[in-house]
Structure formats: C-alpha cells, structure tokens
PDB file of N, CA and C in Angstrom:
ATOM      1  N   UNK A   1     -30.222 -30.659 -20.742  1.00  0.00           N
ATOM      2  CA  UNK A   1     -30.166 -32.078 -20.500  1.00  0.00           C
ATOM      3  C   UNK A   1     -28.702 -32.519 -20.473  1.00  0.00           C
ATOM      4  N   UNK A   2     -28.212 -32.950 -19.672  1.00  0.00           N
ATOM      5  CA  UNK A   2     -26.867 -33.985 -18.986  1.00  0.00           C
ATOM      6  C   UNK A   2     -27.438 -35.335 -19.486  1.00  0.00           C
ATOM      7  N   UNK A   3     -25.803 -36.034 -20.293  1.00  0.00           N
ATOM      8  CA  UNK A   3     -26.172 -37.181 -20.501  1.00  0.00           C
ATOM      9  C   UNK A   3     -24.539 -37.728 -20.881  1.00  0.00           C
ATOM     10  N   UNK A   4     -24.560 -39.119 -20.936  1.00  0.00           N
ATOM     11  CA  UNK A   4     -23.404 -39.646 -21.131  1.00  0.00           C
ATOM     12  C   UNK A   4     -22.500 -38.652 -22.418  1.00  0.00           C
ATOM     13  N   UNK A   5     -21.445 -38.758 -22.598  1.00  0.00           N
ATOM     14  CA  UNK A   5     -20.502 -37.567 -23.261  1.00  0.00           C
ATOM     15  C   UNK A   5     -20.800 -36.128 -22.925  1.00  0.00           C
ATOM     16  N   UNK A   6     -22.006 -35.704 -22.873  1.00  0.00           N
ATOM     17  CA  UNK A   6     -21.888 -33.890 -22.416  1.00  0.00           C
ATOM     18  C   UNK A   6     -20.563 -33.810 -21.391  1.00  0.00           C
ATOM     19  N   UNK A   7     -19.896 -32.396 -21.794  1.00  0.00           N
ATOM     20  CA  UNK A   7     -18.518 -31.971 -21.444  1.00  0.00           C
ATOM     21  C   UNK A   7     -18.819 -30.407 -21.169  1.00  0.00           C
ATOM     22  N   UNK A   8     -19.035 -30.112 -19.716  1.00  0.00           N
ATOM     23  CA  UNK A   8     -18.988 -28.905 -19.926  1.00  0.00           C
ATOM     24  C   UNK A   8     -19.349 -28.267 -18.353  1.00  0.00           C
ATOM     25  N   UNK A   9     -19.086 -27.420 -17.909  1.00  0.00           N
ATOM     26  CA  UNK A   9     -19.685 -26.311 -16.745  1.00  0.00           C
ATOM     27  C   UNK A   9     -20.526 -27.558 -15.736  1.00  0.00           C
ATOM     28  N   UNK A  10     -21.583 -27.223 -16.426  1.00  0.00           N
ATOM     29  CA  UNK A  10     -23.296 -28.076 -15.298  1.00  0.00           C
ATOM     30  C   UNK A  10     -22.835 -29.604 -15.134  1.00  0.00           C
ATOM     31  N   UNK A  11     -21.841 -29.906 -16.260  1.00  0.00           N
ATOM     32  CA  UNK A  11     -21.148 -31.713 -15.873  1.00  0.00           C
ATOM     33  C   UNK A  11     -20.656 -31.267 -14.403  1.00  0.00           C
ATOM     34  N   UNK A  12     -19.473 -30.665 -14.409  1.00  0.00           N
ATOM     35  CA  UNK A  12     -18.604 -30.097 -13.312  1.00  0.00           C
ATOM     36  C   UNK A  12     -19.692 -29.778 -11.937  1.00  0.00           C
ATOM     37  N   UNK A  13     -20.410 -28.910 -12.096  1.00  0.00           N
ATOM     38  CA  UNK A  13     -21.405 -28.672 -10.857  1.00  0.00           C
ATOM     39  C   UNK A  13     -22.253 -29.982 -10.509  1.00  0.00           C
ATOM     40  N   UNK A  14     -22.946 -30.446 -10.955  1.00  0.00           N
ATOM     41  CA  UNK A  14     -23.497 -31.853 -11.169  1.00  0.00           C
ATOM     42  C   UNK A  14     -23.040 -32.446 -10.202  1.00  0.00           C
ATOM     43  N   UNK A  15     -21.748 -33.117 -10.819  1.00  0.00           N
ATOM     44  CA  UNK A  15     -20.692 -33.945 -10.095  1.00  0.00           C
ATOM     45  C   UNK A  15     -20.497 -33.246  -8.578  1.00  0.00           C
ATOM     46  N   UNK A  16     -20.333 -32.125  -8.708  1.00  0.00           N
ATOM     47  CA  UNK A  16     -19.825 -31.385  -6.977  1.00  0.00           C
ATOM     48  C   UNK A  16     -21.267 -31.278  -6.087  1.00  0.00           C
ATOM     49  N   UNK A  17     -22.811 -31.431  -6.825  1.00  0.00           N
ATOM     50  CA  UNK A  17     -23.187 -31.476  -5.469  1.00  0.00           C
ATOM     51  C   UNK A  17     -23.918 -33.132  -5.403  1.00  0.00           C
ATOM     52  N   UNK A  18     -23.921 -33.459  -6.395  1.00  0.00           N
ATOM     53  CA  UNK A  18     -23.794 -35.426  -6.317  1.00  0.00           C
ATOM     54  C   UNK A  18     -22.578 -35.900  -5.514  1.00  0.00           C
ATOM     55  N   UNK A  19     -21.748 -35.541  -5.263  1.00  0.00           N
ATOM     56  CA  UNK A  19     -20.695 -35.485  -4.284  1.00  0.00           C
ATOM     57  C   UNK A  19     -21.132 -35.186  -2.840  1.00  0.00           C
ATOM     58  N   UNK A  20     -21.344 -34.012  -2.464  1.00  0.00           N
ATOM     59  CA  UNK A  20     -21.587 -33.441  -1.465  1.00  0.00           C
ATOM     60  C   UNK A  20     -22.808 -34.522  -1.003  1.00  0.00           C
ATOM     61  N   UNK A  21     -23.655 -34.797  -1.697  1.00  0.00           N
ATOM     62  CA  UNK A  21     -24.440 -35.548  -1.196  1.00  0.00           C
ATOM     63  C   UNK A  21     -24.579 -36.950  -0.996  1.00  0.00           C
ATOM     64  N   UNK A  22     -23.077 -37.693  -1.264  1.00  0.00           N
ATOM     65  CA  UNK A  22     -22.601 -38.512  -1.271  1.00  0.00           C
ATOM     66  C   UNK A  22     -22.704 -39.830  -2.684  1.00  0.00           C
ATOM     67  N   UNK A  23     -23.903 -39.020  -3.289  1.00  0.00           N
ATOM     68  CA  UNK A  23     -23.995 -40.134  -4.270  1.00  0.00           C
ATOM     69  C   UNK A  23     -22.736 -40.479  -5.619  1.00  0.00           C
ATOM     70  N   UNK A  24     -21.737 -39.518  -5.689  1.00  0.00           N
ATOM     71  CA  UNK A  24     -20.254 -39.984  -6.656  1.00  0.00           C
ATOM     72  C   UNK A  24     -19.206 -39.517  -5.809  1.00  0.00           C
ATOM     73  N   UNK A  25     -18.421 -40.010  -5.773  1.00  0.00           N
ATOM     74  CA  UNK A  25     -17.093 -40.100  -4.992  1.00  0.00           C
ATOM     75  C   UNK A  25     -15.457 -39.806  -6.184  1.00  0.00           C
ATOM     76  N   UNK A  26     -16.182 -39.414  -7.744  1.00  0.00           N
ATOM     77  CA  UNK A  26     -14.700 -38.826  -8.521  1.00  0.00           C
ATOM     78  C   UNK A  26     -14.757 -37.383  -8.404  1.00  0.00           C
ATOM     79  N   UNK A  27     -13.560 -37.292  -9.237  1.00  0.00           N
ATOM     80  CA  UNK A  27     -13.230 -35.410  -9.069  1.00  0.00           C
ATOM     81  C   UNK A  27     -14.307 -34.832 -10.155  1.00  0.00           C
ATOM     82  N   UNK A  28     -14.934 -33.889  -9.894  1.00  0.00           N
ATOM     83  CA  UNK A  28     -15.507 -32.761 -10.881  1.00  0.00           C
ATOM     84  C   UNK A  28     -14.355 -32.834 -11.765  1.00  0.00           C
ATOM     85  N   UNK A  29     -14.721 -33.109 -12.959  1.00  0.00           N
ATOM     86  CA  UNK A  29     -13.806 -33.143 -13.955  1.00  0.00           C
ATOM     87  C   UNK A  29     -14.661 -32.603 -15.070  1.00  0.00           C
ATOM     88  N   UNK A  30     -15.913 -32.364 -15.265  1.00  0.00           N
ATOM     89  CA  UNK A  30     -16.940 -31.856 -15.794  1.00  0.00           C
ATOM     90  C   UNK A  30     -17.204 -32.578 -17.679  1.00  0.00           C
ATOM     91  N   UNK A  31     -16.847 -33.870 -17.337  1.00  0.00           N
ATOM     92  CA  UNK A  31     -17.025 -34.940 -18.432  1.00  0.00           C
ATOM     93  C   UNK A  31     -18.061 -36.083 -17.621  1.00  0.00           C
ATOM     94  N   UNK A  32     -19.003 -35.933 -18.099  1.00  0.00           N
ATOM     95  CA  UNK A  32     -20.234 -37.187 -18.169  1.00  0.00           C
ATOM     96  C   UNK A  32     -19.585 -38.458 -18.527  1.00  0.00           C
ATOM     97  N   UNK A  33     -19.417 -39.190 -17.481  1.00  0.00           N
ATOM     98  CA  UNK A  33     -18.814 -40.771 -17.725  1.00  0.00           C
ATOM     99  C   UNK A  33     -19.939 -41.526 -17.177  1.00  0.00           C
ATOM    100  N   UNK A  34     -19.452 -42.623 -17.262  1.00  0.00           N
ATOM    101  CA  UNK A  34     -19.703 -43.609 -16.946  1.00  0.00           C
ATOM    102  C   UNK A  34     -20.289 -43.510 -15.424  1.00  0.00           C
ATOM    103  N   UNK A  35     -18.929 -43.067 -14.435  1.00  0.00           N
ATOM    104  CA  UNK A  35     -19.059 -42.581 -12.724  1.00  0.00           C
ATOM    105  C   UNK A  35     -20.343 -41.840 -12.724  1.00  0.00           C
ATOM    106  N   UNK A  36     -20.534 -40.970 -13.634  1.00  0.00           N
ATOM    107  CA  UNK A  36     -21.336 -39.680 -13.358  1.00  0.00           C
ATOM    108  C   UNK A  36     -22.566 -40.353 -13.499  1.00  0.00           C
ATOM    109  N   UNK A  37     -22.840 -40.889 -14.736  1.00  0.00           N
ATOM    110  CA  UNK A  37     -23.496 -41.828 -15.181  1.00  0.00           C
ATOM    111  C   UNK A  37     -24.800 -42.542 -13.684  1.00  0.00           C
ATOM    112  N   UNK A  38     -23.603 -43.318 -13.195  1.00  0.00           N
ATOM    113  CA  UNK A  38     -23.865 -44.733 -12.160  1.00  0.00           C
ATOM    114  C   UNK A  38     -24.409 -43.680 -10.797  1.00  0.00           C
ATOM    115  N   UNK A  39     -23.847 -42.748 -10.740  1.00  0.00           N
ATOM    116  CA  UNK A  39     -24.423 -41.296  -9.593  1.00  0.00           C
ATOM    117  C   UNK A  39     -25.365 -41.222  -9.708  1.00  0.00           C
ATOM    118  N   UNK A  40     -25.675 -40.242 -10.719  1.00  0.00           N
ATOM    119  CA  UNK A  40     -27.269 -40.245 -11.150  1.00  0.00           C
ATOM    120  C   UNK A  40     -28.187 -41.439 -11.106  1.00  0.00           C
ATOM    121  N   UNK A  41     -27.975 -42.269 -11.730  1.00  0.00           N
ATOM    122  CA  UNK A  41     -29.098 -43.377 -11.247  1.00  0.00           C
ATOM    123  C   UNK A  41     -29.333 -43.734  -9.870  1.00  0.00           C
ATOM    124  N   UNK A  42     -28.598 -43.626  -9.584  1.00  0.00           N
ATOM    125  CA  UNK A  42     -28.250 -43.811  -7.571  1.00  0.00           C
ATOM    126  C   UNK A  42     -29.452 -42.922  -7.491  1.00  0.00           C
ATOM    127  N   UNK A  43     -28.612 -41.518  -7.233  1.00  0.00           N
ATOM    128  CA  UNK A  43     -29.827 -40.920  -7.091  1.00  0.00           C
ATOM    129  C   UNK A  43     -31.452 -41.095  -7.266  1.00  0.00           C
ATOM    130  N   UNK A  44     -31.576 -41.369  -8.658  1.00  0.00           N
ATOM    131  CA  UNK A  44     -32.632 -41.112  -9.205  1.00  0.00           C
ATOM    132  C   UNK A  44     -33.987 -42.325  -8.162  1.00  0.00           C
ATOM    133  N   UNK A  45     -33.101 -43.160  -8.085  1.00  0.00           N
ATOM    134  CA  UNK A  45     -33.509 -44.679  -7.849  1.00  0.00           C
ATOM    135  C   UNK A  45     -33.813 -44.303  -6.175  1.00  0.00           C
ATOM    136  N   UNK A  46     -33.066 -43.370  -5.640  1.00  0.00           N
ATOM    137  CA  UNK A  46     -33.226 -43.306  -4.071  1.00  0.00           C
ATOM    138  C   UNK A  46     -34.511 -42.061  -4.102  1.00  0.00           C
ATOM    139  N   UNK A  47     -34.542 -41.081  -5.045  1.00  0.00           N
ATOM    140  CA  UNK A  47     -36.176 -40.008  -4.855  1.00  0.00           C
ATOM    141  C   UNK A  47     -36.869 -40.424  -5.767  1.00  0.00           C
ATOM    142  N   UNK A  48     -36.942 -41.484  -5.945  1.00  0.00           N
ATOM    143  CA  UNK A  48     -38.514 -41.718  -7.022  1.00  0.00           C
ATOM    144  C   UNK A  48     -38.335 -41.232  -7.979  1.00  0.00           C
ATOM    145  N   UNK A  49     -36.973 -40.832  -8.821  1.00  0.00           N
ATOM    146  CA  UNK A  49     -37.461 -40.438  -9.974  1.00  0.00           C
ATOM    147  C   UNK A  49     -36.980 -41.392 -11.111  1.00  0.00           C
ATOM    148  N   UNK A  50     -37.373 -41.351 -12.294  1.00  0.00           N
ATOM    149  CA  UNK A  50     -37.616 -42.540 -13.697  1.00  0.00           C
ATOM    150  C   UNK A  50     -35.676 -42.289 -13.633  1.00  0.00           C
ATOM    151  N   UNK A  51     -35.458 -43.393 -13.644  1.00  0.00           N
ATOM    152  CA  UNK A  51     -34.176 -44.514 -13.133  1.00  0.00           C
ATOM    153  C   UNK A  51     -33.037 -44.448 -15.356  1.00  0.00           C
ATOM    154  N   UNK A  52     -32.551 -43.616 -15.225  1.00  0.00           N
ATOM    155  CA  UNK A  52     -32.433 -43.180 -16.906  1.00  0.00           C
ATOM    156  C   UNK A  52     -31.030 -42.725 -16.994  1.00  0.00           C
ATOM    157  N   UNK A  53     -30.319 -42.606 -16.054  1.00  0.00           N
ATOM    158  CA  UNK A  53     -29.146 -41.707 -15.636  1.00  0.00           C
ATOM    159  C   UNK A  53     -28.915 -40.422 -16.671  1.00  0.00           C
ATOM    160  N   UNK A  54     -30.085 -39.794 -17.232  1.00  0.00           N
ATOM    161  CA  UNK A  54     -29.911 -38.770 -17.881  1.00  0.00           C
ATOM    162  C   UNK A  54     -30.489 -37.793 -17.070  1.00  0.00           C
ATOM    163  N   UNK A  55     -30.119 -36.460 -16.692  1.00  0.00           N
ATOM    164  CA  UNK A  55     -29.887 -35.335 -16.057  1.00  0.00           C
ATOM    165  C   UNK A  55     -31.404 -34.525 -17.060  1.00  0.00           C
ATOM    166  N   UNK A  56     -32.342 -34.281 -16.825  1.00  0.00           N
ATOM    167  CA  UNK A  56     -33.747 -33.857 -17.311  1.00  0.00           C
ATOM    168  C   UNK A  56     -33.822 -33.241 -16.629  1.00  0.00           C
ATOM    169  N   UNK A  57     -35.217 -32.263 -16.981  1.00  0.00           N
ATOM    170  CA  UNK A  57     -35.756 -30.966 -15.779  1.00  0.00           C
ATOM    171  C   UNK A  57     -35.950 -31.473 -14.413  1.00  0.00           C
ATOM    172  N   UNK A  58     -36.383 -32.691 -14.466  1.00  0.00           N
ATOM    173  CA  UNK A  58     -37.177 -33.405 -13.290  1.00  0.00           C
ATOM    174  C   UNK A  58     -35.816 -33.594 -12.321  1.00  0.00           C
ATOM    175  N   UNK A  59     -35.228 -34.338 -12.689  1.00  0.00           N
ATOM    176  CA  UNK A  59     -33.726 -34.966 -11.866  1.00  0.00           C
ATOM    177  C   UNK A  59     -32.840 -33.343 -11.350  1.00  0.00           C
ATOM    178  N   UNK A  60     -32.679 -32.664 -12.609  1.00  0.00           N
ATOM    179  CA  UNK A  60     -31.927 -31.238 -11.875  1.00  0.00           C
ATOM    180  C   UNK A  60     -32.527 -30.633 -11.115  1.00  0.00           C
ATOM    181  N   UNK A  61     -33.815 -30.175 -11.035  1.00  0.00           N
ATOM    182  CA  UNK A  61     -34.863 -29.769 -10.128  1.00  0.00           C
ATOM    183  C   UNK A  61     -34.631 -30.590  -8.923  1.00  0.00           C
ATOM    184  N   UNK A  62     -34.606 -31.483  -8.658  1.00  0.00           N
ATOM    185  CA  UNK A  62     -34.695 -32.472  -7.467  1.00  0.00           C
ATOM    186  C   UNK A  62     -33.885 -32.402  -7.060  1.00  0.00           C
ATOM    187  N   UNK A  63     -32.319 -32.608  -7.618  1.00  0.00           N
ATOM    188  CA  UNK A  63     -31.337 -32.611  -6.866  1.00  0.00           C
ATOM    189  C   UNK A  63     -30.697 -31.117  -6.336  1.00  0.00           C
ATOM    190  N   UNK A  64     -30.941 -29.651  -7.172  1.00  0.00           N
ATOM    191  CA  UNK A  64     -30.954 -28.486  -6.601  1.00  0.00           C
ATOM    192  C   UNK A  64     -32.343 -27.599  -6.114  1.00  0.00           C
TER     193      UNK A  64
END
C-alpha cells in the first residue's frame, strides 16, 4: 500500500507511469506528496475506482 509519506522504489515507479499516462507532471522523486497524492485521485476518479488517493491492490492493479 502507497500512501501519503511512503518513501521508497514503487513511490518512484508509481510516479513514472502516472506520468506516462499523463495523470502527474513532477519528477519521480519516489516521496508520496501531496502531487502524487492529487495523481492518484485523478486517476482513480477517471476508472471507477473508490476516489482515496491511497495506492491499494485495486488502484495498482488498474493502473499496471
């Protein structure tokens, strides 16, 4: 589970293909902010999934 403060690897990947797919626009820096944060809900909010900006089986599954 990814969530606001987690620091680590899957932050960094996260961010690079939430990028690629246009939903965050900062650098992989692989710190859960705020940015990373506001991504994910984007996301979540555009495939139907529960709107939480926390990174769960459901949301990582979906987005890889």
């Amino acid at each position: 589970m990814l969530k606001t403060g987690t620091k680590n690897i899957d932050v960094g990947i996260l961010q690079f293909k939430l990028k690629s797919l246009g939903y965050y626009n900062g650098n992989a820096d692989m710190i859960y902010g705020n940015k990373t944060q506001n991504a994910v809900k984007k996301y979540q909010k555009a495939n139907d999934l529960k709107v939480d900006g926390i990174v769960g089986k459901n949301t990582w599954k979906k987005i890889f």
